[in-house]
N, C-alpha and C. Protein backbone atom coordinates (compact mmCIF):
# COMPACT_ATOMS: atom_id res chain seq x y z
N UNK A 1 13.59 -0.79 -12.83
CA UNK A 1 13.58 0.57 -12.33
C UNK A 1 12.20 0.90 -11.75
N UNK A 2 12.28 2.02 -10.46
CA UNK A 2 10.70 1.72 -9.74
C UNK A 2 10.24 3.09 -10.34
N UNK A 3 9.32 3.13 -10.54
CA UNK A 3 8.12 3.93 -10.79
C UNK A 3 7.57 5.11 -9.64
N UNK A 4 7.62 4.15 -8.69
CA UNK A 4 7.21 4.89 -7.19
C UNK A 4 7.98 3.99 -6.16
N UNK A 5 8.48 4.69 -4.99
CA UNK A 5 9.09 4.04 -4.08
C UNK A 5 8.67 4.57 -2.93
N UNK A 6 8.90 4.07 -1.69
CA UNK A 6 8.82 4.72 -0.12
C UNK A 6 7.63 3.53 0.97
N UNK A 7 8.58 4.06 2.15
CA UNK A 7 8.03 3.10 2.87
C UNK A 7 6.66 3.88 3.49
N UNK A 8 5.70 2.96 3.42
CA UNK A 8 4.22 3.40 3.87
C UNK A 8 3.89 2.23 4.66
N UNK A 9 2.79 2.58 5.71
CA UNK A 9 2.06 1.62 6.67
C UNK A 9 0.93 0.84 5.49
N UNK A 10 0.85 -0.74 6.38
CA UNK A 10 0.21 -2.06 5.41
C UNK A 10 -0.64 -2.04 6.84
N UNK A 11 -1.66 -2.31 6.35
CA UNK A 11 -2.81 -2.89 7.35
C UNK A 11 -2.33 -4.26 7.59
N UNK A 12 -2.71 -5.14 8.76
CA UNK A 12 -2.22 -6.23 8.94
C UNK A 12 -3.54 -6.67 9.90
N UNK A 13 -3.87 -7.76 10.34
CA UNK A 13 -4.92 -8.28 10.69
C UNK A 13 -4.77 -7.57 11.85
N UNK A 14 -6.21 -7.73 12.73
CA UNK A 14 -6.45 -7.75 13.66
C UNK A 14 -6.26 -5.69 13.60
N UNK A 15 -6.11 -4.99 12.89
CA UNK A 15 -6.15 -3.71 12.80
C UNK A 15 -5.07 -3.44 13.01
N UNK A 16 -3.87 -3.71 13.20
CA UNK A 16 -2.41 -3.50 13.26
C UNK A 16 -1.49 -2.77 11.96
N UNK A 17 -1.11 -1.99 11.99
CA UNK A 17 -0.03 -1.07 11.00
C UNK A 17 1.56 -1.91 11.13
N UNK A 18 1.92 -2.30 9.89
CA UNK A 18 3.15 -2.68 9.93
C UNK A 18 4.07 -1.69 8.94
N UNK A 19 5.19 -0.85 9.18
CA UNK A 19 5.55 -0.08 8.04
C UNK A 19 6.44 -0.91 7.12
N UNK A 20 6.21 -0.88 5.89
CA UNK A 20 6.89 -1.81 4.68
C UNK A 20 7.58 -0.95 3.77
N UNK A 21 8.48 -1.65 2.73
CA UNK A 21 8.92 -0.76 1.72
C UNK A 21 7.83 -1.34 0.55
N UNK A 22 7.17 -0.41 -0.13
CA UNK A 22 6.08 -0.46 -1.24
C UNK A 22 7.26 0.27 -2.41
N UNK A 23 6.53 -0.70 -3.97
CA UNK A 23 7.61 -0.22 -4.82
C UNK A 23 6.78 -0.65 -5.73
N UNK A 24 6.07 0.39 -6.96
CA UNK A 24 5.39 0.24 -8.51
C UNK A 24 6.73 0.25 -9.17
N UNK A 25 6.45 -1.01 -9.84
CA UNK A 25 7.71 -1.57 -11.16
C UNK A 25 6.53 -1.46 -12.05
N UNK A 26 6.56 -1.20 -13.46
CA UNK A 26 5.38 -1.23 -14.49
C UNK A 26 3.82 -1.13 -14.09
N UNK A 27 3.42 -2.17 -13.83
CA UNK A 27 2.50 -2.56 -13.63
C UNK A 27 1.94 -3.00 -12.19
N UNK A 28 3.15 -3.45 -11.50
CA UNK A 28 2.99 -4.25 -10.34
C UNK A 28 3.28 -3.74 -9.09
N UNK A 29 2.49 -3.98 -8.24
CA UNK A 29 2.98 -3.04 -6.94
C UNK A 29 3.56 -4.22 -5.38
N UNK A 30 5.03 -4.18 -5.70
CA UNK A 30 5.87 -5.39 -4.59
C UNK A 30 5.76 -4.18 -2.81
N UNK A 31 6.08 -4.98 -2.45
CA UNK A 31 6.13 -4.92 -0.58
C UNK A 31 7.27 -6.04 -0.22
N UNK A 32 7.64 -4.89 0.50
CA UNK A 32 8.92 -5.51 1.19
C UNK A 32 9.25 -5.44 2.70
N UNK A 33 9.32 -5.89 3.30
CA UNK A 33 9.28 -6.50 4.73
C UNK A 33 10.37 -5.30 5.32
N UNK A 34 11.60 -4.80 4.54
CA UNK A 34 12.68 -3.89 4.97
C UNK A 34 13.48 -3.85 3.28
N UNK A 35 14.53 -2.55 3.40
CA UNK A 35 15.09 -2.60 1.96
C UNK A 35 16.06 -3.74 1.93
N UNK A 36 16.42 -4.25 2.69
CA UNK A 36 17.26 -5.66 2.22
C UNK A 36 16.64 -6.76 1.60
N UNK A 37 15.44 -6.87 1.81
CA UNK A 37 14.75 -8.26 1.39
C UNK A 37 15.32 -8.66 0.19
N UNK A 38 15.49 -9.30 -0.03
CA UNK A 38 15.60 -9.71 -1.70
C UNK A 38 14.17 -10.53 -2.69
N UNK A 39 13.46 -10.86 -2.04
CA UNK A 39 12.13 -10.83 -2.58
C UNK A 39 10.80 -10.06 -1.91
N UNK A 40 9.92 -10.25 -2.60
CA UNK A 40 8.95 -9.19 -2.42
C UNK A 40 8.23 -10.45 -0.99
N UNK A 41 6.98 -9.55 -0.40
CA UNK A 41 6.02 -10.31 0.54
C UNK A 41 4.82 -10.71 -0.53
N UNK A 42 4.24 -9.14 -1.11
CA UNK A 42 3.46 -8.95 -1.82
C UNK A 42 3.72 -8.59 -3.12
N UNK A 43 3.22 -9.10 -4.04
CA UNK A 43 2.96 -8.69 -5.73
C UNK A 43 1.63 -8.69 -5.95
N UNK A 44 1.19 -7.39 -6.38
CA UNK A 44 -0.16 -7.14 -6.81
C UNK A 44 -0.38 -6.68 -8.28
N UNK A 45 -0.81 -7.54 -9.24
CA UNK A 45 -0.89 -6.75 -10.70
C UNK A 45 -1.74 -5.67 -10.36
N UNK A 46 -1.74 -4.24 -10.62
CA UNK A 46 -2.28 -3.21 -10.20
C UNK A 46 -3.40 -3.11 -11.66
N UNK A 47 -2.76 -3.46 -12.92
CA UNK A 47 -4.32 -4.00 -14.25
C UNK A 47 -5.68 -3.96 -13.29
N UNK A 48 -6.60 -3.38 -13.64
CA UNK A 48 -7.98 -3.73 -12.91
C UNK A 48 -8.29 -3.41 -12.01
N UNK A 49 -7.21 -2.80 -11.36
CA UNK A 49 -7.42 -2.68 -9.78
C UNK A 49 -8.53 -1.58 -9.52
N UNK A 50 -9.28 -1.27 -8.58
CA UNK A 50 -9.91 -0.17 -7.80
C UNK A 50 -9.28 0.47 -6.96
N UNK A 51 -9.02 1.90 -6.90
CA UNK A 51 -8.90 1.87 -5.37
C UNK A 51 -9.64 3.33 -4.97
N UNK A 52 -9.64 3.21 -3.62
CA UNK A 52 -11.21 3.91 -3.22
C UNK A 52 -10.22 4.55 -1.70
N UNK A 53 -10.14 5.82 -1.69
CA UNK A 53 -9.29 6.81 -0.77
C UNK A 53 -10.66 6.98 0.09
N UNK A 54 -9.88 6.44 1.75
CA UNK A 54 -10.71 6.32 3.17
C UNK A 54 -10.16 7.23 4.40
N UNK A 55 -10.90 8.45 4.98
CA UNK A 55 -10.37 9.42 5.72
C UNK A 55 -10.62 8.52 6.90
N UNK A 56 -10.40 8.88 7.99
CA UNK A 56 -10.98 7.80 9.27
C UNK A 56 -10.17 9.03 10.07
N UNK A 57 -10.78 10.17 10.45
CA UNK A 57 -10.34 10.89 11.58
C UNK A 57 -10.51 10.63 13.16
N UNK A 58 -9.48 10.64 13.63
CA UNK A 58 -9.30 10.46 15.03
C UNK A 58 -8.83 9.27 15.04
N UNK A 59 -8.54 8.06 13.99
CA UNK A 59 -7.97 7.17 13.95
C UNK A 59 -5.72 7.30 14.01
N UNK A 60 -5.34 6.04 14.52
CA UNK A 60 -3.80 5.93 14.14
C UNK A 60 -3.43 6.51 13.11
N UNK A 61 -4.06 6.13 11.68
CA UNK A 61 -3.88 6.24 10.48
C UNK A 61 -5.13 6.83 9.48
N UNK A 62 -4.90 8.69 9.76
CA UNK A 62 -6.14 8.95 9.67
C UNK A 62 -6.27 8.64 7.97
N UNK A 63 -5.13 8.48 6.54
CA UNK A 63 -5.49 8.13 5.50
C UNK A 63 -5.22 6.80 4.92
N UNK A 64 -6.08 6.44 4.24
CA UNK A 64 -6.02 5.06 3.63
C UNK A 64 -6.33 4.93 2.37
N UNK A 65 -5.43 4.43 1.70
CA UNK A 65 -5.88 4.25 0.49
C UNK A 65 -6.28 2.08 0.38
N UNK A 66 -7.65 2.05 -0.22
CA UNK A 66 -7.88 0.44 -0.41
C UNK A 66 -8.00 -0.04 -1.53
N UNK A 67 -6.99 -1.04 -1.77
CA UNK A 67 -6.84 -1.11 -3.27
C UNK A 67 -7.24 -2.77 -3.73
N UNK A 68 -8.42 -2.93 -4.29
CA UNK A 68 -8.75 -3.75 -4.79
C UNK A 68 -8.84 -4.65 -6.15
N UNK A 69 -7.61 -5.75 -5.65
CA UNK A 69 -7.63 -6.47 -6.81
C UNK A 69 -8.50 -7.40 -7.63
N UNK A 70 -7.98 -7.66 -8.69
CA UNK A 70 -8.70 -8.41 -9.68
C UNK A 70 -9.75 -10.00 -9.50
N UNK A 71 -8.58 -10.58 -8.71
CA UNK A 71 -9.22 -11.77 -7.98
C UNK A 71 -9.06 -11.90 -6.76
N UNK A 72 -10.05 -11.08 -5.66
CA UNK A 72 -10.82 -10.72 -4.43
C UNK A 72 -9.61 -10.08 -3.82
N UNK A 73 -8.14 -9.75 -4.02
CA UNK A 73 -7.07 -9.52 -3.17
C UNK A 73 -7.19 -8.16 -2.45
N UNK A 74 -7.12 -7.72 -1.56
CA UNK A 74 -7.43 -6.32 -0.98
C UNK A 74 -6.39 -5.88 -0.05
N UNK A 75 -5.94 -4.91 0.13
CA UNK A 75 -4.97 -3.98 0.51
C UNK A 75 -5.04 -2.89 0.97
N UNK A 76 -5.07 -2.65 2.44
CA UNK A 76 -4.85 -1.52 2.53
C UNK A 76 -3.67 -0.88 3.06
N UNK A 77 -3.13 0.16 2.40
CA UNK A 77 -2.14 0.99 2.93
C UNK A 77 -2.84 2.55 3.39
N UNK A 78 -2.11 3.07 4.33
CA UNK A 78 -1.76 4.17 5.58
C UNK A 78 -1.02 5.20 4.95
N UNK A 79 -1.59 6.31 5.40
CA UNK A 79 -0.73 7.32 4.97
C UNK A 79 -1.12 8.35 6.37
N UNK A 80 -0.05 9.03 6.42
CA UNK A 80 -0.14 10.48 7.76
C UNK A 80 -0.77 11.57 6.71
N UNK A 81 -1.05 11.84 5.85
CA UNK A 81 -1.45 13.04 4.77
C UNK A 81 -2.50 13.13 3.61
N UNK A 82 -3.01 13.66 3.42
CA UNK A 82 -3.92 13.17 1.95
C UNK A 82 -2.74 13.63 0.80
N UNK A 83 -1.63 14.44 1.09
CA UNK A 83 -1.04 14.54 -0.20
C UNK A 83 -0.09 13.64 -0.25
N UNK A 84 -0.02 12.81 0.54
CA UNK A 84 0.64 11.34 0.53
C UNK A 84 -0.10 10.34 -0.34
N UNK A 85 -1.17 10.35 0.37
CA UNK A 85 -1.98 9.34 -0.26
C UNK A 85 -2.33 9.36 -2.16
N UNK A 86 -2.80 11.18 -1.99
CA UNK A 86 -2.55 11.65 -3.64
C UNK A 86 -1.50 10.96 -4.44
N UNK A 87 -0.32 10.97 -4.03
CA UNK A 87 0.88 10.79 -4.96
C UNK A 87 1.19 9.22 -5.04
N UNK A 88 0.59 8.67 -4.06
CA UNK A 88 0.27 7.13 -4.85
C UNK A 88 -0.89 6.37 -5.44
């Protein structure tokens, strides 16, 4: 059962936004390519993590939340709102 659900923008190299389905089960935060997938892209134990909320006005994606894992893994997701970003 998910914890948190909804599709939000994934940073992707080269500065590119891809929108994914993001989903907190317990502990862990999966990404999913579309809701059919049947496995995840990403699994991140969220234990330990940092994450550090980035405004960037006048940008595509003016909120970001960057969430830094335990062993060097880093993530950023997009949000259109800060009360978006709040609620994850």
């Amino acid at each position: 059962e998910a914890q948190l659900c909804g599709f939000l923008w994934r940073k992707r190299w080269l500065g590119q936004w891809a929108k994914q389905l993001f989903i907190i089960r317990e502990h862990v935060l999966l990404g999913f390519r579309c809701a059919t997938d049947p496995h995840p892209l990403l699994e991140m134990d969220l234990r330990g993590c940092r994450v550090i909320y980035q405004a960037k006005h006048g940008k595509k994606m003016p909120h970001a939340l960057k969430v830094l894992g335990r062993v060097g893994e880093t993530l950023v997701i997009g949000f259109q709102s800060r009360q978006q970003g709040e609620g994850w």
